[in-house]
Protein backbone atom coordinates (compact mmCIF):
# COMPACT_ATOMS: atom_id res chain seq x y z
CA UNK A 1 23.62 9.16 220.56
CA UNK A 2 21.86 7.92 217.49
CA UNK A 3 20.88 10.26 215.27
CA UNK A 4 17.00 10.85 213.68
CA UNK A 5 16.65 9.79 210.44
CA UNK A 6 13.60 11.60 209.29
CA UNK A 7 13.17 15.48 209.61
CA UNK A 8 10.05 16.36 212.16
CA UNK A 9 7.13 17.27 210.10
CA UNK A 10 6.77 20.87 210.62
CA UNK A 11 10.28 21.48 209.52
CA UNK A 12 9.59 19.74 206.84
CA UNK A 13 6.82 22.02 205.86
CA UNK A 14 9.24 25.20 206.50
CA UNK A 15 12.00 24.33 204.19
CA UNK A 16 9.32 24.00 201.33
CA UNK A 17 8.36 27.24 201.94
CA UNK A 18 11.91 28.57 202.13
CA UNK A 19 12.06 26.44 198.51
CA UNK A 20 8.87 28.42 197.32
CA UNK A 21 10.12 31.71 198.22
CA UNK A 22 13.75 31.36 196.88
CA UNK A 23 12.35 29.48 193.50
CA UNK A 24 10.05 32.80 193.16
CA UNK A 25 12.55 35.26 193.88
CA UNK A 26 15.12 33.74 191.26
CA UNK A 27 12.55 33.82 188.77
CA UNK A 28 12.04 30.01 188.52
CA UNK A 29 8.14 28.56 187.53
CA UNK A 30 7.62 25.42 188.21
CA UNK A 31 7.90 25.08 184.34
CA UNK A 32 11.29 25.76 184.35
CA UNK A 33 13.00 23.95 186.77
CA UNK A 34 13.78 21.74 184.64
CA UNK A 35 17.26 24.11 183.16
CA UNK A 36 18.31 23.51 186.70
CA UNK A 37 18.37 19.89 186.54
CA UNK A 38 15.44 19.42 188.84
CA UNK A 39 12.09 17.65 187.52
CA UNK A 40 8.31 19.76 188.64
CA UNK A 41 7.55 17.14 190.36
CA UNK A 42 10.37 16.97 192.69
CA UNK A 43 10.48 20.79 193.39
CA UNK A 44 6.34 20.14 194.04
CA UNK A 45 7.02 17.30 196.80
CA UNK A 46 9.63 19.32 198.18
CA UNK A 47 7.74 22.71 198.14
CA UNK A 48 4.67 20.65 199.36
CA UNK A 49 6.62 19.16 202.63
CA UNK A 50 5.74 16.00 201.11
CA UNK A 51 9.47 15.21 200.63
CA UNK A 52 12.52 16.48 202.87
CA UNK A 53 15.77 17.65 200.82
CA UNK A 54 19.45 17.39 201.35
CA UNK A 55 21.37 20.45 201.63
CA UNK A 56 23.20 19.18 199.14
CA UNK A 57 20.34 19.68 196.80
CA UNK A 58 19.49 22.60 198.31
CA UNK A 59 22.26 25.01 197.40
């Protein structure tokens, strides 16, 4: 069985949310990202469901 290689859309748009809420709750702006080694712009794509992220990245 071959596997997908692109997360459906609507998933997509959950785990930014999930990044939105977690990123708030930490105490993270999008300003400050950056002392977690992660540039705005990336967290914005991501947050956006522009982008989909690894879990990797994730935790």
């Amino acid at each position: 069985m071959k596997a997908e290689s692109a997360a459906p859309e609507s998933i997509v748009r959950e785990m930014g949310a999930g990044v939105v809420s977690q990123r708030t709750a930490a105490g993270f702006t999008h300003s400050s990202v950056d002392k977690i080694g992660l540039k705005k712009e990336t967290v914005l794509t991501i947050e956006n469901g522009i982008i989909a992220t690894t879990l990797y990245r994730l935790v």
